[in-house]
PDB file of N, CA and C in Angstrom:
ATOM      1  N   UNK A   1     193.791   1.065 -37.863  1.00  0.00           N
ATOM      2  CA  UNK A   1     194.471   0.738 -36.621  1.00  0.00           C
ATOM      3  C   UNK A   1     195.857   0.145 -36.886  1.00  0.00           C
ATOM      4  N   UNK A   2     195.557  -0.388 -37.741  1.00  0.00           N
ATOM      5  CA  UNK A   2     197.495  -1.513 -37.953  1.00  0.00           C
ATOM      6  C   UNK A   2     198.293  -0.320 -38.780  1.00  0.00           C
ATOM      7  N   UNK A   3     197.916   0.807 -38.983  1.00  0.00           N
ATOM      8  CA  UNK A   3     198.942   1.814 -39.877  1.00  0.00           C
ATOM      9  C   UNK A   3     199.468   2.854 -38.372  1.00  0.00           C
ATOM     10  N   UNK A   4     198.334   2.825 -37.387  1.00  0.00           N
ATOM     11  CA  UNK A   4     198.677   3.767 -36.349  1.00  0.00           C
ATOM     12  C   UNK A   4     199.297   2.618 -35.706  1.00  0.00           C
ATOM     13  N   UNK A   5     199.555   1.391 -35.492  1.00  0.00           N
ATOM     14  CA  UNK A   5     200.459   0.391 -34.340  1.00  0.00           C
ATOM     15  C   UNK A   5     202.038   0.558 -35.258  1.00  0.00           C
ATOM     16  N   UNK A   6     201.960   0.743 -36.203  1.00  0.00           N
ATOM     17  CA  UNK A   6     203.016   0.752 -37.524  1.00  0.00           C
ATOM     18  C   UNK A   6     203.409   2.403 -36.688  1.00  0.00           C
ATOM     19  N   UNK A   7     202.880   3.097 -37.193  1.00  0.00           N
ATOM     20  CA  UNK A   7     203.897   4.814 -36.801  1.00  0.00           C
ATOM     21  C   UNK A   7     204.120   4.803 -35.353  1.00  0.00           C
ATOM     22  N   UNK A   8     203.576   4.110 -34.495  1.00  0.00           N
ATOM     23  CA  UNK A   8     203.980   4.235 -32.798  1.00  0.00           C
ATOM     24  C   UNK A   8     204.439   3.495 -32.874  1.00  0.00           C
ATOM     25  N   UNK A   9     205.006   2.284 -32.818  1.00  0.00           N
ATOM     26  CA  UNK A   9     206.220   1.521 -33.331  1.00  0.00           C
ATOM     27  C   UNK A   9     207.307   1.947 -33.518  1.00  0.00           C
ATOM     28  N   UNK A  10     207.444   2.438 -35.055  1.00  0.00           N
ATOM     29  CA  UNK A  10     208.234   3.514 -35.174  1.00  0.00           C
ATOM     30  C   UNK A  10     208.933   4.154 -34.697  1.00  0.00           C
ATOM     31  N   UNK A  11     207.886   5.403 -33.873  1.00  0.00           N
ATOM     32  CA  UNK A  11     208.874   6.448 -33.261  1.00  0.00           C
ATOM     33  C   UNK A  11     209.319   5.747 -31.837  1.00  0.00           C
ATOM     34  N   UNK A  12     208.680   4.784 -31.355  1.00  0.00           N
ATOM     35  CA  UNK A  12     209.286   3.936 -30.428  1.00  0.00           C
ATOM     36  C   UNK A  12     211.140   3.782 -30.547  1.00  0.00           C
ATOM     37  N   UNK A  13     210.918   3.029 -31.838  1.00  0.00           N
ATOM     38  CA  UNK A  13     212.219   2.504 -32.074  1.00  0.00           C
ATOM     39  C   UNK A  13     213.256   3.732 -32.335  1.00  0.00           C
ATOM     40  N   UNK A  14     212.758   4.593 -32.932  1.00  0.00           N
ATOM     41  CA  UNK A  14     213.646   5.769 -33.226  1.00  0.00           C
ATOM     42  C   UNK A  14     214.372   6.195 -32.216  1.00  0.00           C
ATOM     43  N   UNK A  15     213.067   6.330 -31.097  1.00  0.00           N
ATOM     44  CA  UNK A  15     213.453   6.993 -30.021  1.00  0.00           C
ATOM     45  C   UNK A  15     214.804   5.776 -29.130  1.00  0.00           C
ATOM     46  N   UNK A  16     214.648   4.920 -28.994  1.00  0.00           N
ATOM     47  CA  UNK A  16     215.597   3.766 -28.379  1.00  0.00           C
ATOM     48  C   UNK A  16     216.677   3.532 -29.514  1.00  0.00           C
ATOM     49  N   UNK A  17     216.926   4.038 -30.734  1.00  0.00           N
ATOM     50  CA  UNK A  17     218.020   4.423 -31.383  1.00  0.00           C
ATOM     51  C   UNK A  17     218.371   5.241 -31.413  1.00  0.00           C
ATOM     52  N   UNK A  18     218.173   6.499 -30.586  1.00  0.00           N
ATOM     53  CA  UNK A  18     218.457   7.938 -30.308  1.00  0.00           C
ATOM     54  C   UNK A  18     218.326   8.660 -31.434  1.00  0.00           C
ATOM     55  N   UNK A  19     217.304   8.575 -32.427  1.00  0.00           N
ATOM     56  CA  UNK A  19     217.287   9.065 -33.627  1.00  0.00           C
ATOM     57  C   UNK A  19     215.726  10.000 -33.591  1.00  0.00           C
ATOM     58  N   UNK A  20     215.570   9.914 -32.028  1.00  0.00           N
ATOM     59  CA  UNK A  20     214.439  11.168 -31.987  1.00  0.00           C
ATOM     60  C   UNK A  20     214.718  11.285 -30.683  1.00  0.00           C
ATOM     61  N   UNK A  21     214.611  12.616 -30.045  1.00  0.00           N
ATOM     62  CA  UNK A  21     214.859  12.968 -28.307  1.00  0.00           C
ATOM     63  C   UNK A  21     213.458  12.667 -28.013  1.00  0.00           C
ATOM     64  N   UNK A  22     212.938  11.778 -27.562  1.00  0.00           N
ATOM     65  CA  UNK A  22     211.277  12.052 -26.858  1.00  0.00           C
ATOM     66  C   UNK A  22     211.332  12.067 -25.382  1.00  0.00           C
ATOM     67  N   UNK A  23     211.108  13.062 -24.790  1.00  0.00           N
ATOM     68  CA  UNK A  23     211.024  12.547 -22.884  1.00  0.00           C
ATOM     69  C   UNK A  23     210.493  11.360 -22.832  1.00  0.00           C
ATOM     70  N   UNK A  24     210.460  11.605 -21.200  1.00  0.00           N
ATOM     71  CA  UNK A  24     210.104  10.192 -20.808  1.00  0.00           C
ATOM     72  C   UNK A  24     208.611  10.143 -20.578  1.00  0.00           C
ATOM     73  N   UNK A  25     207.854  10.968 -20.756  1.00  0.00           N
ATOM     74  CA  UNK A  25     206.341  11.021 -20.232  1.00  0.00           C
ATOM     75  C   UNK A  25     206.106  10.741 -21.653  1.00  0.00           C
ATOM     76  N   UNK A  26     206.305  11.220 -23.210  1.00  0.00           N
ATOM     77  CA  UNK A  26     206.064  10.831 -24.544  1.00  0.00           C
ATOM     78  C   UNK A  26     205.804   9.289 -24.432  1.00  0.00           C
ATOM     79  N   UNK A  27     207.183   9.230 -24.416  1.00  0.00           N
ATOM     80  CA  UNK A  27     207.495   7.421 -24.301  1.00  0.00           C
ATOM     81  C   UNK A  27     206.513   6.806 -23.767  1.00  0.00           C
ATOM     82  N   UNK A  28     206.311   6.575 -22.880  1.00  0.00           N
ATOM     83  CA  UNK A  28     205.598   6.238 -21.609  1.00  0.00           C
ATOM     84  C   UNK A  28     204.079   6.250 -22.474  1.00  0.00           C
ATOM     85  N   UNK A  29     203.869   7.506 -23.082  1.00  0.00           N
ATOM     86  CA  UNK A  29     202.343   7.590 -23.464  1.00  0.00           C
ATOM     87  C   UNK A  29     202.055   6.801 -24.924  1.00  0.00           C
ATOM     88  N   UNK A  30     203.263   7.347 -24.888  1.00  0.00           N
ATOM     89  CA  UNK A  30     203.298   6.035 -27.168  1.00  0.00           C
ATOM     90  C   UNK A  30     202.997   4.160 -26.438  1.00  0.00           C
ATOM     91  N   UNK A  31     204.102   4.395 -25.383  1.00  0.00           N
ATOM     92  CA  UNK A  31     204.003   2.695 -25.245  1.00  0.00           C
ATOM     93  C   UNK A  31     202.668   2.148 -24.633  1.00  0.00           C
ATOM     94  N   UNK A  32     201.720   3.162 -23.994  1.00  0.00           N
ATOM     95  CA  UNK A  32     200.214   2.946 -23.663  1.00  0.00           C
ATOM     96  C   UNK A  32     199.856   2.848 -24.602  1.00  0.00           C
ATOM     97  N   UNK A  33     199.264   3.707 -25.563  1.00  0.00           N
ATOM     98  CA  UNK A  33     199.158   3.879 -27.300  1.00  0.00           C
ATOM     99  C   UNK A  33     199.183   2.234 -28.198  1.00  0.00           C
ATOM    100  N   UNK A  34     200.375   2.212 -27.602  1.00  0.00           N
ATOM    101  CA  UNK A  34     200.482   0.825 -28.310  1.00  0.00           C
ATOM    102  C   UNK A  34     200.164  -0.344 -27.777  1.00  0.00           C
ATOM    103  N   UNK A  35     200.800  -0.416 -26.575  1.00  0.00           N
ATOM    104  CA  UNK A  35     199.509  -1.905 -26.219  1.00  0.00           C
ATOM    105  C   UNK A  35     198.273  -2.080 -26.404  1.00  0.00           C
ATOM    106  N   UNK A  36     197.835  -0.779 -25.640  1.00  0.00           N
ATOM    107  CA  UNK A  36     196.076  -0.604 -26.307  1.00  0.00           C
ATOM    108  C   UNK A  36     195.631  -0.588 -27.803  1.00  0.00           C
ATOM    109  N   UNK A  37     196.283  -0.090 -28.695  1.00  0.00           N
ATOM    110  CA  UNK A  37     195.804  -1.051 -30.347  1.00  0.00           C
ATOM    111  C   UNK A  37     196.506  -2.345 -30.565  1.00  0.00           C
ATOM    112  N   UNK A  38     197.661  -2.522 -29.989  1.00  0.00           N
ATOM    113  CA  UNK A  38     197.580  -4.036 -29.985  1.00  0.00           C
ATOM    114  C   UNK A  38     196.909  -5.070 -29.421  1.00  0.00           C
ATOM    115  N   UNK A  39     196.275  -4.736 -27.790  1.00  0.00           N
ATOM    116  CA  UNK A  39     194.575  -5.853 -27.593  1.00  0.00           C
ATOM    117  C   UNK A  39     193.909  -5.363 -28.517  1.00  0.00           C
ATOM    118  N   UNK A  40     193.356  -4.202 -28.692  1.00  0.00           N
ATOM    119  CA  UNK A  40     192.028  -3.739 -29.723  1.00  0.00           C
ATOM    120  C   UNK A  40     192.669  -4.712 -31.170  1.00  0.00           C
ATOM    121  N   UNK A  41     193.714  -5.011 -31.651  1.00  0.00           N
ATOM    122  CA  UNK A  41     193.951  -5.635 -32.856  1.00  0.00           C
ATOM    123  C   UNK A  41     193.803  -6.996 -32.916  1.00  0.00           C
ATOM    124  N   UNK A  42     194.511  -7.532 -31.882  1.00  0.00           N
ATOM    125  CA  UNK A  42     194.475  -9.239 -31.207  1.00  0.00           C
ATOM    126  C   UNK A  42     192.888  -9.450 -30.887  1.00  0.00           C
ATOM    127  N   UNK A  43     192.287  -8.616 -30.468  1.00  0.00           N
ATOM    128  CA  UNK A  43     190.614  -9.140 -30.169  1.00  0.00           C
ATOM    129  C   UNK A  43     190.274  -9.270 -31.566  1.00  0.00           C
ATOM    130  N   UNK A  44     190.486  -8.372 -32.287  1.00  0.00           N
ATOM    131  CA  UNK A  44     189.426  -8.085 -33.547  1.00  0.00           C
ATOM    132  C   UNK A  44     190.005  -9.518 -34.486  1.00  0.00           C
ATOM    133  N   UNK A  45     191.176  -9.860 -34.316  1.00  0.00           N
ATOM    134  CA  UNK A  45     191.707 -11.040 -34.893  1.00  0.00           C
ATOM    135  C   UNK A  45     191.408 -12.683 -34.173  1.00  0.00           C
ATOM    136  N   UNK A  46     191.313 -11.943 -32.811  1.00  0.00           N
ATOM    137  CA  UNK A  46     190.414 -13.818 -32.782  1.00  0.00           C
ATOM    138  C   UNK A  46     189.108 -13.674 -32.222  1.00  0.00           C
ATOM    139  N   UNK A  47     188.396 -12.284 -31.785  1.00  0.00           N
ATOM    140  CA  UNK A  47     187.417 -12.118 -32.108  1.00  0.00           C
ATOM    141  C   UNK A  47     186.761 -12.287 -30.006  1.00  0.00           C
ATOM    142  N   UNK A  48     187.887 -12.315 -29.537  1.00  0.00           N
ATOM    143  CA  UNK A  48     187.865 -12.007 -28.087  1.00  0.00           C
ATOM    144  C   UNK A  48     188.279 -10.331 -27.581  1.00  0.00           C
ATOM    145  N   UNK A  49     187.402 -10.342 -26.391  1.00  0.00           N
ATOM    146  CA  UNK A  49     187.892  -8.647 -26.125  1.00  0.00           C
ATOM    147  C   UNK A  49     188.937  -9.011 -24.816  1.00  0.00           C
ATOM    148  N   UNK A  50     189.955  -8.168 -24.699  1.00  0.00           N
ATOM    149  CA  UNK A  50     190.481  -8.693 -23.530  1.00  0.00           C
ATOM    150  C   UNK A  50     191.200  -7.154 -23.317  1.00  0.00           C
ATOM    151  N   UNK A  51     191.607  -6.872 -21.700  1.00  0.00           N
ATOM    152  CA  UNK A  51     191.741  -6.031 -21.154  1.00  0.00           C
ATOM    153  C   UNK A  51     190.662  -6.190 -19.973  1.00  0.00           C
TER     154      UNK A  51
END
């Protein structure tokens, strides 16, 4: 999970440095992508589920 929050990250940033064209529905779906393994990561680290 923390190697896939690491590559959506990533192309996040790429994309907001114009160093990848992603529409806006991509975007939109990476940045779901990523909040959702970031609770799934934050629970598993203090051991609460939240969402």
């Amino acid at each position: 999970m923390y190697a896939l929050e690491e590559i959506i990250g990533r192309l996040i940033e790429a994309a907001q440095r114009g160093l990848w064209k992603a529409d806006a529905d991509m975007l939109e779906r990476l940045n779901e992508i990523y909040n959702y393994v970031e609770a799934v990561l934050e629970a598993d680290v203090t051991g609460e589920a939240q969402g």
